[in-house]
C-alpha atoms as a PDB file:
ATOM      1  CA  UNK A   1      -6.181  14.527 -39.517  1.00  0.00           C
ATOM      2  CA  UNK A   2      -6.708  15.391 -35.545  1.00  0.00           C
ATOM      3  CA  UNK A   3      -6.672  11.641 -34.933  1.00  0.00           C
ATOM      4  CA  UNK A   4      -2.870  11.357 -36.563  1.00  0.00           C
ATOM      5  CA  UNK A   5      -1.656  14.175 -34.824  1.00  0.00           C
ATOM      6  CA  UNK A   6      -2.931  12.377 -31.310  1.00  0.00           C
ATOM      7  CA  UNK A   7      -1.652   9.133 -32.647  1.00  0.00           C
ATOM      8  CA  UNK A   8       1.844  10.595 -33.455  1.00  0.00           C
ATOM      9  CA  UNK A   9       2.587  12.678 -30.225  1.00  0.00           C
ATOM     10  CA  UNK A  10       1.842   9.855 -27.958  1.00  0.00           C
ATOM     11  CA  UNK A  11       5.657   8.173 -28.001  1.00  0.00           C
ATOM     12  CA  UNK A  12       6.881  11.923 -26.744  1.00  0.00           C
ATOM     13  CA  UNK A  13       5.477  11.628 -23.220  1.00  0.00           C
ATOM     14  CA  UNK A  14       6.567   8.145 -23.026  1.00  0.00           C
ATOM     15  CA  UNK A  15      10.230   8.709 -23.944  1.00  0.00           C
ATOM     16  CA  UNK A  16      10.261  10.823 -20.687  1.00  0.00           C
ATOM     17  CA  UNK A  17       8.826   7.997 -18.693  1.00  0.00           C
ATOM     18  CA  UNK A  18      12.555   5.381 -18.288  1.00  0.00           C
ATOM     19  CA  UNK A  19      14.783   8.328 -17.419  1.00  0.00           C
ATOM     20  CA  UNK A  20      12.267   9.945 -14.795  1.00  0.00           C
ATOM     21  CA  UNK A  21      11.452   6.432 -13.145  1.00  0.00           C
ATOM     22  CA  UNK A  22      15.324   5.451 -13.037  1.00  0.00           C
ATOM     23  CA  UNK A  23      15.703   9.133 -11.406  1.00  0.00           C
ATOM     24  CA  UNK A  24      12.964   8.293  -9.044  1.00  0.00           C
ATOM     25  CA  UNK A  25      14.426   5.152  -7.981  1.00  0.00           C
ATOM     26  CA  UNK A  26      17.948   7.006  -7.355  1.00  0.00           C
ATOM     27  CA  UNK A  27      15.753   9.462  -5.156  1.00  0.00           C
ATOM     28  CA  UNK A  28      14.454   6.925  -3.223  1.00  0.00           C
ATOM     29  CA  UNK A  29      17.217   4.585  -2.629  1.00  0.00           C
ATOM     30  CA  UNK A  30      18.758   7.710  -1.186  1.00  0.00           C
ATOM     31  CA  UNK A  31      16.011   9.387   0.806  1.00  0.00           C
ATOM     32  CA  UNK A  32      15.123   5.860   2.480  1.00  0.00           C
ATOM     33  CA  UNK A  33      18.742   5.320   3.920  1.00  0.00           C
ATOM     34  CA  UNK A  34      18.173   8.976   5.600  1.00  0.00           C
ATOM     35  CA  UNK A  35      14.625   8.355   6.712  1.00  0.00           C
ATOM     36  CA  UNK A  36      16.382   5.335   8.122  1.00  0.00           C
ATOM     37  CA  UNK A  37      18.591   6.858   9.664  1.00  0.00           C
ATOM     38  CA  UNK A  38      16.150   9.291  10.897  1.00  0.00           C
ATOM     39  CA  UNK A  39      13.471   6.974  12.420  1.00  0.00           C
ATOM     40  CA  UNK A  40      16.167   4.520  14.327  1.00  0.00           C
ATOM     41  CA  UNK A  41      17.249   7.941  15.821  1.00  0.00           C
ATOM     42  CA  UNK A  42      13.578   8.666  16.690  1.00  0.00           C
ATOM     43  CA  UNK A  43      13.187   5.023  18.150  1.00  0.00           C
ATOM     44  CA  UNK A  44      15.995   5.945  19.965  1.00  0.00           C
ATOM     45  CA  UNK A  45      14.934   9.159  21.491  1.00  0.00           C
ATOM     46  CA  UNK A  46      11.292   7.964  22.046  1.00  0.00           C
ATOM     47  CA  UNK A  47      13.095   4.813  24.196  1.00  0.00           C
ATOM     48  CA  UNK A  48      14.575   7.036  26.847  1.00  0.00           C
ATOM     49  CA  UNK A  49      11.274   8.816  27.331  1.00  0.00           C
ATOM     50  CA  UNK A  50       9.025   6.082  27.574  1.00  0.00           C
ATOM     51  CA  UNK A  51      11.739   4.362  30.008  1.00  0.00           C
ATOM     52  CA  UNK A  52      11.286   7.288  32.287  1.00  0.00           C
ATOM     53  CA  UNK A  53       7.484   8.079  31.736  1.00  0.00           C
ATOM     54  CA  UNK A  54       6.858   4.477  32.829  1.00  0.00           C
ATOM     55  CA  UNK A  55       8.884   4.187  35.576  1.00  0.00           C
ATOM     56  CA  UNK A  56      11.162   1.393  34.342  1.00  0.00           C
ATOM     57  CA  UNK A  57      14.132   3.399  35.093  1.00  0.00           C
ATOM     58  CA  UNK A  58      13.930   5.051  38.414  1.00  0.00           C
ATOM     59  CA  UNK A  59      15.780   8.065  39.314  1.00  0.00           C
ATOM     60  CA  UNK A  60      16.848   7.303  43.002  1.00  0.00           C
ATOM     61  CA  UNK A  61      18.093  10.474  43.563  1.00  0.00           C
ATOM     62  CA  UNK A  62      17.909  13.913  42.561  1.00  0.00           C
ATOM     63  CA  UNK A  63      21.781  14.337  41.790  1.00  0.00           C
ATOM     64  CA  UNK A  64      20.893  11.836  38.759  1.00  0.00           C
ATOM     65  CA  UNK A  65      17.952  14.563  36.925  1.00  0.00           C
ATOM     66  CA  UNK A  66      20.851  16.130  35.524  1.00  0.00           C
ATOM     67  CA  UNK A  67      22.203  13.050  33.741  1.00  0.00           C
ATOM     68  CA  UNK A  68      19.120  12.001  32.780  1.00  0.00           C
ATOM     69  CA  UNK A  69      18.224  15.422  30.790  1.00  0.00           C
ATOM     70  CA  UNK A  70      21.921  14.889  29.611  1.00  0.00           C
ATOM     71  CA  UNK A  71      21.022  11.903  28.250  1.00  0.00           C
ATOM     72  CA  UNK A  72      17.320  13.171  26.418  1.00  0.00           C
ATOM     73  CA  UNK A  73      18.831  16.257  25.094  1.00  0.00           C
ATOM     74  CA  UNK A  74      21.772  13.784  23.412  1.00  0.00           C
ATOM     75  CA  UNK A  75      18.855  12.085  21.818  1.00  0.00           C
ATOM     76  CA  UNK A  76      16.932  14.536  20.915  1.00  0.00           C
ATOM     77  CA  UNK A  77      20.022  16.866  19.335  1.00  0.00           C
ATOM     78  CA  UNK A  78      20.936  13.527  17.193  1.00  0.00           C
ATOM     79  CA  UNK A  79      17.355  13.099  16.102  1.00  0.00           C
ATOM     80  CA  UNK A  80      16.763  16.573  15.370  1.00  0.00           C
ATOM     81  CA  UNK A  81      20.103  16.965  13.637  1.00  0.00           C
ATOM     82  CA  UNK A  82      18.993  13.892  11.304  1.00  0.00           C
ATOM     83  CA  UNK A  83      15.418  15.749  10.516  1.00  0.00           C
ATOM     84  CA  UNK A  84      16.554  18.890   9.730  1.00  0.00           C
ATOM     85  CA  UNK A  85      19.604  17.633   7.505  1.00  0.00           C
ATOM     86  CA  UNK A  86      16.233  16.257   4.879  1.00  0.00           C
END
């Protein structure tokens, strides 16, 4: 009698199984465009550093710092704006 009542309650977990996986695949069609979005804002940021950690862009003079932290702090709101939004 045990052995029926196993036998017969196995279809109930699997009728939750299509709806949860097409729910899952919504989630992560939607989640994917924002992590996305998220690391081409981090490639973004993580450009302007390593442009002036390596010395490919040289600040010539000292006038230009500001515009430089203008520029990092633009990145770096736009990338943090995207994180914090998940």
């Amino acid at each position: 009698m045990a052995d029926f009542a196993l036998f017969a309650a196995q279809p109930f977990p699997l009728m939750f199984m299509p709806p949860l996986a097409f729910i899952a695949l919504l989630l992560e069609k939607k989640l994917g465009k924002d992590y996305e979005d998220i690391s081409d804002k981090n490639a973004a940021l993580t450009k302007v550093i390593e442009e002036n950690i390596t010395g490919v862009r040289t600040v010539k003079a000292f006038s230009a710092e500001s515009l430089e932290m203008k520029k990092f702090d633009e990145k770096n709101e736009a990338y943090d704006n995207a994180r914090q939004w998940i």
